[in-house]
N, C-alpha and C. Protein backbone atom coordinates (compact mmCIF):
# COMPACT_ATOMS: atom_id res chain seq x y z
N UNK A 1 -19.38 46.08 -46.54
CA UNK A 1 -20.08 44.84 -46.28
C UNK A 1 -21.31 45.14 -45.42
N UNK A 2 -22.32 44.20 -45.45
CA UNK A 2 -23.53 44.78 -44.98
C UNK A 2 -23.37 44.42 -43.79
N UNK A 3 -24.06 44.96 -42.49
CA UNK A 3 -24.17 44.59 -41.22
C UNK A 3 -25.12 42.96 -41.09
N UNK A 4 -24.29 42.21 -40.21
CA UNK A 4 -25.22 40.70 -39.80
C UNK A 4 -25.68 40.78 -39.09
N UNK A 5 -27.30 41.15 -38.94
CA UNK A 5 -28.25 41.55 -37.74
C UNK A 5 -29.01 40.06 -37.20
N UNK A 6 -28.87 39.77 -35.98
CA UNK A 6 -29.68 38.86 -35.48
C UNK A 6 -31.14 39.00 -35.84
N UNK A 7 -31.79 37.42 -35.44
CA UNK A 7 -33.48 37.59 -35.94
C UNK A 7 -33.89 37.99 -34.68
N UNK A 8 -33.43 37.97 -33.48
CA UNK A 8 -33.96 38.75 -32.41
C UNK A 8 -33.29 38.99 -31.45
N UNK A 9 -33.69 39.37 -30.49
CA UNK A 9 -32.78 40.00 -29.19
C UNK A 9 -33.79 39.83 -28.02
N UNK A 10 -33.07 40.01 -26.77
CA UNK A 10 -34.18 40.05 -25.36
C UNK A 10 -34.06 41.56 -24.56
N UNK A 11 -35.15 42.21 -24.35
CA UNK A 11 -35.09 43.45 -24.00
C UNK A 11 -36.10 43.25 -22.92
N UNK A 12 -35.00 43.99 -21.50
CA UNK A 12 -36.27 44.16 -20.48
C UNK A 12 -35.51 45.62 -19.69
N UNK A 13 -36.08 45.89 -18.81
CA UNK A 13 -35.17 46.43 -17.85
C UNK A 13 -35.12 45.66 -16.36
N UNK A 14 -33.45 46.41 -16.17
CA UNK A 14 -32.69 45.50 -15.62
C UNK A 14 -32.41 46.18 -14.01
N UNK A 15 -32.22 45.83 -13.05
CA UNK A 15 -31.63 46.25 -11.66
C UNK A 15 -30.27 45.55 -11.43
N UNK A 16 -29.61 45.95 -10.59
CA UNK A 16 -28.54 45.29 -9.92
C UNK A 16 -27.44 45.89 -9.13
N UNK A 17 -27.03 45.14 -8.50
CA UNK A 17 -25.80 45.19 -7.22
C UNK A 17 -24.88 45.14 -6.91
N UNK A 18 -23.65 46.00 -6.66
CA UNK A 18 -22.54 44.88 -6.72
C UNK A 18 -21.86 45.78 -5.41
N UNK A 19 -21.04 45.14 -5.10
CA UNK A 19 -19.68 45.76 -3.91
C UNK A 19 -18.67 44.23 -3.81
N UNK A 20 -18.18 44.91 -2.87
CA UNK A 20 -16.58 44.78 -2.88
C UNK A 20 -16.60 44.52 -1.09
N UNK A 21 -15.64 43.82 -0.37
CA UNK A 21 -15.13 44.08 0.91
C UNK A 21 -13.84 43.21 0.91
N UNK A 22 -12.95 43.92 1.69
CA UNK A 22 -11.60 43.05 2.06
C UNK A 22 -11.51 42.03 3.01
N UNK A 23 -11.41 40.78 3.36
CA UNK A 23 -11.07 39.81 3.61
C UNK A 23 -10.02 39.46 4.34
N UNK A 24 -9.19 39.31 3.89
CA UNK A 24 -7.46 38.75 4.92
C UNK A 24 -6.64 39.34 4.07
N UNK A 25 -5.83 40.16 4.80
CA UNK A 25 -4.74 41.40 4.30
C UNK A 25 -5.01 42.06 2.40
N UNK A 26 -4.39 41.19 1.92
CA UNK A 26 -5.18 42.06 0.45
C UNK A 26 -6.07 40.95 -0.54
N UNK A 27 -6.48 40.37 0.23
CA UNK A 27 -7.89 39.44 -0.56
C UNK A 27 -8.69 40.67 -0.59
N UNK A 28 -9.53 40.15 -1.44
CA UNK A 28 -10.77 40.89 -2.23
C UNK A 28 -11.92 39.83 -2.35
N UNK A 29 -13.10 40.18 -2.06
CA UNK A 29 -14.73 39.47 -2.16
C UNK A 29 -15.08 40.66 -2.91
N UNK A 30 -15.93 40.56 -3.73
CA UNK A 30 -16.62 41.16 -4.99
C UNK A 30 -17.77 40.17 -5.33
N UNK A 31 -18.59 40.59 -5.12
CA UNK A 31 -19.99 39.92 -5.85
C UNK A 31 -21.00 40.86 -6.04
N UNK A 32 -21.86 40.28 -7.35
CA UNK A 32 -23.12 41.31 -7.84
C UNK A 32 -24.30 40.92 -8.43
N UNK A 33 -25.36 41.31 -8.62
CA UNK A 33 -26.26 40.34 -8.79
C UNK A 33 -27.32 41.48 -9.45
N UNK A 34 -27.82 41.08 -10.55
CA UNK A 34 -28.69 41.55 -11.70
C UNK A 34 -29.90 40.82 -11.85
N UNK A 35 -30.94 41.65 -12.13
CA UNK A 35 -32.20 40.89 -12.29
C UNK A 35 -32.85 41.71 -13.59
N UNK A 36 -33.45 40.74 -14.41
CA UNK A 36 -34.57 41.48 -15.29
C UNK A 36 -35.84 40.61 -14.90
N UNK A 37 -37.00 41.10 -14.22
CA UNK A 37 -38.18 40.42 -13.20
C UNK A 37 -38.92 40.47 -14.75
N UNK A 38 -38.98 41.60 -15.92
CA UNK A 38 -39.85 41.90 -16.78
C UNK A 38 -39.83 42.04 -18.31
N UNK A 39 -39.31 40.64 -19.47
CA UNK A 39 -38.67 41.08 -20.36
C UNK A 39 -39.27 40.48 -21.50
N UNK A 40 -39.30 40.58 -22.76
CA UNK A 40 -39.71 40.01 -23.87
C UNK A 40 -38.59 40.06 -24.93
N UNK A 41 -38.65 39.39 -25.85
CA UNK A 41 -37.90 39.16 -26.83
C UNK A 41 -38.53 39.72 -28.31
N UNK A 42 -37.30 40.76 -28.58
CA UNK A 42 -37.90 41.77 -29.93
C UNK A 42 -37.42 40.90 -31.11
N UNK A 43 -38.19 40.62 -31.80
CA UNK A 43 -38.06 40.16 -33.55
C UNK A 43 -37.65 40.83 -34.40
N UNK A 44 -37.34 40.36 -35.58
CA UNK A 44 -36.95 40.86 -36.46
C UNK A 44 -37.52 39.96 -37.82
N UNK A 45 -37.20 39.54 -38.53
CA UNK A 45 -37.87 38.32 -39.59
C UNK A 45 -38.07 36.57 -38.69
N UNK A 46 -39.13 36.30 -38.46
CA UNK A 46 -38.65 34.56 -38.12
C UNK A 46 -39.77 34.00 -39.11
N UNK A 47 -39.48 32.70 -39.35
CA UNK A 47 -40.87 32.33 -39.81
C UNK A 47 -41.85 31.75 -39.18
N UNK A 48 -43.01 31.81 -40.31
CA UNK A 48 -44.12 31.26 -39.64
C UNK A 48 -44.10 30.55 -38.36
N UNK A 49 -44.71 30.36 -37.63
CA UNK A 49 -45.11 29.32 -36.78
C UNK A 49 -43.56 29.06 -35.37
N UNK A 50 -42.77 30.02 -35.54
CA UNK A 50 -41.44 30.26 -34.85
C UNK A 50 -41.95 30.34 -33.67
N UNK A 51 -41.42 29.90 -32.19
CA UNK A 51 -42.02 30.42 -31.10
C UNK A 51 -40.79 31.72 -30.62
N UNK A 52 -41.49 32.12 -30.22
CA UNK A 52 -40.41 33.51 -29.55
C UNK A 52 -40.99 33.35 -28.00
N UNK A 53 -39.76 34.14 -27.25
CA UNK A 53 -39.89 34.09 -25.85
C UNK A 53 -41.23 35.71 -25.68
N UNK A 54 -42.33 35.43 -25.17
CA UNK A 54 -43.42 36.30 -24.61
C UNK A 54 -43.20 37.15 -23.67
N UNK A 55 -42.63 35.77 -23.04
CA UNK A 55 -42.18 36.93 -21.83
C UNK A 55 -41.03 36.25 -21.07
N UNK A 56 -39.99 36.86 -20.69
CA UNK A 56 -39.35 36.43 -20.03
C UNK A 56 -38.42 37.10 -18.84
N UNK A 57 -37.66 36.64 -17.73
CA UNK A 57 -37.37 36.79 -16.38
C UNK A 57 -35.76 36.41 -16.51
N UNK A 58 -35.00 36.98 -16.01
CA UNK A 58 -33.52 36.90 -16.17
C UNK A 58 -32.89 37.03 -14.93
N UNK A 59 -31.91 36.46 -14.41
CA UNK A 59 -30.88 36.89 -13.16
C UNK A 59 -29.76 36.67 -13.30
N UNK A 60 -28.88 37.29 -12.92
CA UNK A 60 -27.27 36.80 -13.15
C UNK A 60 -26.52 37.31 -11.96
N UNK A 61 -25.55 36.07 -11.46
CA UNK A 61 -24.86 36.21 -10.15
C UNK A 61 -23.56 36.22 -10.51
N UNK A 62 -22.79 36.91 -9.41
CA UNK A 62 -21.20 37.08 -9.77
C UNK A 62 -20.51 37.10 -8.55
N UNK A 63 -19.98 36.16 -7.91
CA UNK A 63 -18.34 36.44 -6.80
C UNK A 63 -17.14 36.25 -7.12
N UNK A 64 -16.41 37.02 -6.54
CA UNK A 64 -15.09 36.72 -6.87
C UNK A 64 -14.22 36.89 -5.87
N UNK A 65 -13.32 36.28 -6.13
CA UNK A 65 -11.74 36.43 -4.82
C UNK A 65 -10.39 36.97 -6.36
N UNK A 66 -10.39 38.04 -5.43
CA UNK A 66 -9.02 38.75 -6.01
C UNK A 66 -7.57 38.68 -5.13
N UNK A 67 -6.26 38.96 -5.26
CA UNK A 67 -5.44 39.18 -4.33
C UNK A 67 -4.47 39.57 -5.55
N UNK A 68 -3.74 40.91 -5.23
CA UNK A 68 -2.85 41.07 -5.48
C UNK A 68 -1.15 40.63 -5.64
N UNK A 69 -0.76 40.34 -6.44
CA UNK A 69 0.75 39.77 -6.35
C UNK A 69 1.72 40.34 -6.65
N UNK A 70 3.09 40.09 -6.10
CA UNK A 70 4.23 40.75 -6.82
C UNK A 70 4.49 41.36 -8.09
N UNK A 71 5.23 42.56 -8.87
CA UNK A 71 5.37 42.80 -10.04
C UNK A 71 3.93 42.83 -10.81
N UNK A 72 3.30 43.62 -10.04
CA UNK A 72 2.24 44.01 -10.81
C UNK A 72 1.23 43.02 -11.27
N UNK A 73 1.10 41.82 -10.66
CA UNK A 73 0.29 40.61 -10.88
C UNK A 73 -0.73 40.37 -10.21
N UNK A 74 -2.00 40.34 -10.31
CA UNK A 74 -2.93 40.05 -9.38
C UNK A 74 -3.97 38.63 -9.97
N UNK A 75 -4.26 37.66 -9.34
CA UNK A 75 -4.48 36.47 -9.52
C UNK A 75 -6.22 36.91 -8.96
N UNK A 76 -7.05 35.74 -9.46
CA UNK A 76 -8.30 35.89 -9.47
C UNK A 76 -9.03 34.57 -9.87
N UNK A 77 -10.51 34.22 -9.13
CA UNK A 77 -11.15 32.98 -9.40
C UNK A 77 -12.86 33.56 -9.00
N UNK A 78 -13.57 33.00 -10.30
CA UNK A 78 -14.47 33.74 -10.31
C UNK A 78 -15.81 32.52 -10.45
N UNK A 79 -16.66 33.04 -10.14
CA UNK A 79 -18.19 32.22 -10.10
C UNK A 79 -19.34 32.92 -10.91
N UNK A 80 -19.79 32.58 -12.21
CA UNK A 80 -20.82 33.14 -12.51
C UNK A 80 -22.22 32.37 -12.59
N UNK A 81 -23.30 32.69 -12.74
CA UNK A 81 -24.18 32.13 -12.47
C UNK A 81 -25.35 32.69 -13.15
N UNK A 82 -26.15 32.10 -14.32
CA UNK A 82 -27.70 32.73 -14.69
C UNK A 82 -28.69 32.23 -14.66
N UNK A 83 -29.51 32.57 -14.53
CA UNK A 83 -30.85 31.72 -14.61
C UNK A 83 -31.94 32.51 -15.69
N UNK A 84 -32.23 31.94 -16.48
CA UNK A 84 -33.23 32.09 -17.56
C UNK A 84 -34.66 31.45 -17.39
N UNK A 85 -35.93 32.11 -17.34
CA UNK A 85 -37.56 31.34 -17.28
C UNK A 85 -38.07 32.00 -18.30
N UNK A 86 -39.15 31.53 -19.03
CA UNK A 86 -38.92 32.23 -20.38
C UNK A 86 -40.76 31.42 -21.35
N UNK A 87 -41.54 31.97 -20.98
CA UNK A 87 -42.62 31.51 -21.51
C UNK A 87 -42.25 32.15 -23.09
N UNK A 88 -43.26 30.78 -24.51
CA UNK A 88 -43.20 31.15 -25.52
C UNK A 88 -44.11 31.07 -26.10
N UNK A 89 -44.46 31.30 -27.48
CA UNK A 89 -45.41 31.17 -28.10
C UNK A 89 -44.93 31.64 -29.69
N UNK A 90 -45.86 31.05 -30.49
CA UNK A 90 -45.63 31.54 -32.12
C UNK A 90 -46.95 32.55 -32.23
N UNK A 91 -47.44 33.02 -31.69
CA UNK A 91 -48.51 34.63 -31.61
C UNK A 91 -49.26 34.51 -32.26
N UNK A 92 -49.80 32.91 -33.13
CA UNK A 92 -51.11 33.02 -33.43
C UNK A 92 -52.21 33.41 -32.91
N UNK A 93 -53.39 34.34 -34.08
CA UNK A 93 -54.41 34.40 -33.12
C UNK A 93 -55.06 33.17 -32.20
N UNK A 94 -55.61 32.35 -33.31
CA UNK A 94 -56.48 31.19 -33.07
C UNK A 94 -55.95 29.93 -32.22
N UNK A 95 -55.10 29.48 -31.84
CA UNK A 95 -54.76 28.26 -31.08
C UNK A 95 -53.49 28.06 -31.16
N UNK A 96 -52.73 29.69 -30.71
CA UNK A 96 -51.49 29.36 -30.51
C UNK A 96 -50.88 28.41 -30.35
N UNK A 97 -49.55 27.71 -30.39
CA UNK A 97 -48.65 27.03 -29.49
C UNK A 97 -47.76 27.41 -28.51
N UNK A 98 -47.85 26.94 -27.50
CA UNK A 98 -46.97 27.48 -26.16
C UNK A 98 -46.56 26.69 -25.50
N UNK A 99 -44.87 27.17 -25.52
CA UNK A 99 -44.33 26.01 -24.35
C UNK A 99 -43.92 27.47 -23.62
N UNK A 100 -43.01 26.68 -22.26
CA UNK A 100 -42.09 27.44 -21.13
C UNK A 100 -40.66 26.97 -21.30
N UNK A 101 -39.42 27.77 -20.90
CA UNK A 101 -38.13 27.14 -21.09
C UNK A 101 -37.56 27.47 -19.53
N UNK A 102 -36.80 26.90 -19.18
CA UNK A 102 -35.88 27.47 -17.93
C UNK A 102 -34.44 27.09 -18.36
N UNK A 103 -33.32 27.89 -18.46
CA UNK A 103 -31.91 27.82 -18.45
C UNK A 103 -31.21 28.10 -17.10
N UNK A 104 -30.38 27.44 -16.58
CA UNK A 104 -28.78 27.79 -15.98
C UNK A 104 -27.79 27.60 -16.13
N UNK A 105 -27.13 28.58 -16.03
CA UNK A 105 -25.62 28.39 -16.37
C UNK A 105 -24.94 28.68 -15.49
N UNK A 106 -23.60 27.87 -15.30
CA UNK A 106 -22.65 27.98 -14.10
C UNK A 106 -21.18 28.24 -14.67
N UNK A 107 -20.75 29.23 -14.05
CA UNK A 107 -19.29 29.31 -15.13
C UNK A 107 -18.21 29.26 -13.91
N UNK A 108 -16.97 28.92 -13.79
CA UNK A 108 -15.71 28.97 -12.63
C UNK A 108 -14.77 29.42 -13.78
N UNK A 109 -14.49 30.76 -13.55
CA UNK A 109 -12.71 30.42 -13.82
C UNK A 109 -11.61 31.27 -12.94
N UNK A 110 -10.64 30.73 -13.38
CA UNK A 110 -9.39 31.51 -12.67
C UNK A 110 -8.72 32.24 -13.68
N UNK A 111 -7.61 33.11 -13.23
CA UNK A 111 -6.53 33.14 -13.73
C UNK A 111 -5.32 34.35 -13.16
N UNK A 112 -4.20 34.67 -14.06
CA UNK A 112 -3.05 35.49 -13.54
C UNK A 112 -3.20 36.67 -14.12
N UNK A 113 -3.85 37.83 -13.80
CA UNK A 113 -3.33 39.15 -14.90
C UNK A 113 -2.14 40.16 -14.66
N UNK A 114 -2.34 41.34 -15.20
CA UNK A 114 -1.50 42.33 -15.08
C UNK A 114 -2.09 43.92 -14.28
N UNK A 115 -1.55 44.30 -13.09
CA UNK A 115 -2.19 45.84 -12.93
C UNK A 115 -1.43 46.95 -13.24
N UNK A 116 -1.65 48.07 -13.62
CA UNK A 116 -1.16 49.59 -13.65
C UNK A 116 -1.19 50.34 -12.78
């Protein structure tokens, strides 16, 4: 079967951070934080008059609380966070069209896993 290739993708380069410190007996803080300051969006087929992102700026945040539990169980609640800015255009020569976009996203979850 043939491969299903997207009409584009976002390519920049990226930095980021992360650590860890302990808290109250076996709590866990974990947070990290990623930036792309410098990125554009690569094509593939769109049509005519399509706007694509020119240029665009990316960040993504992450904390978390861990704690270990009995029988190999460790429980966890997590915070994610992105922010997207994102100038566009359809790359005509003559009188382009151009807008700007901004996205965020906020994610919470929890849950129970398993350790080794």
């Amino acid at each position: 079967a043939p491969a299903i290739r997207s009409p584009s993708s976002i390519a920049g380069a990226t930095v980021g951070l992360e650590g860890a410190v302990p808290l109250y007996r076996r709590l866990v803080l974990s947070a990290s934080v990623d930036v792309m300051p410098a990125g554009a969006q690569k094509l593939n087929k769109l049509p005519a008059g399509t706007l694509y992102a020119s240029t665009v700026q990316q960040a993504w945040a992450r904390a978390s609380l861990s704690l270990p539990l009995p029988l190999h169980l460790i429980g966890a609640v997590c915070y994610r966070f992105s922010m997207l800015s994102a100038d566009l255009s359809d790359g005509a020569a003559t009188m382009p069209k151009t807008a700007s976009r901004t996205d965020q996203s906020h994610v919470i979850t929890a849950g129970v896993g398993m350790t080794w």
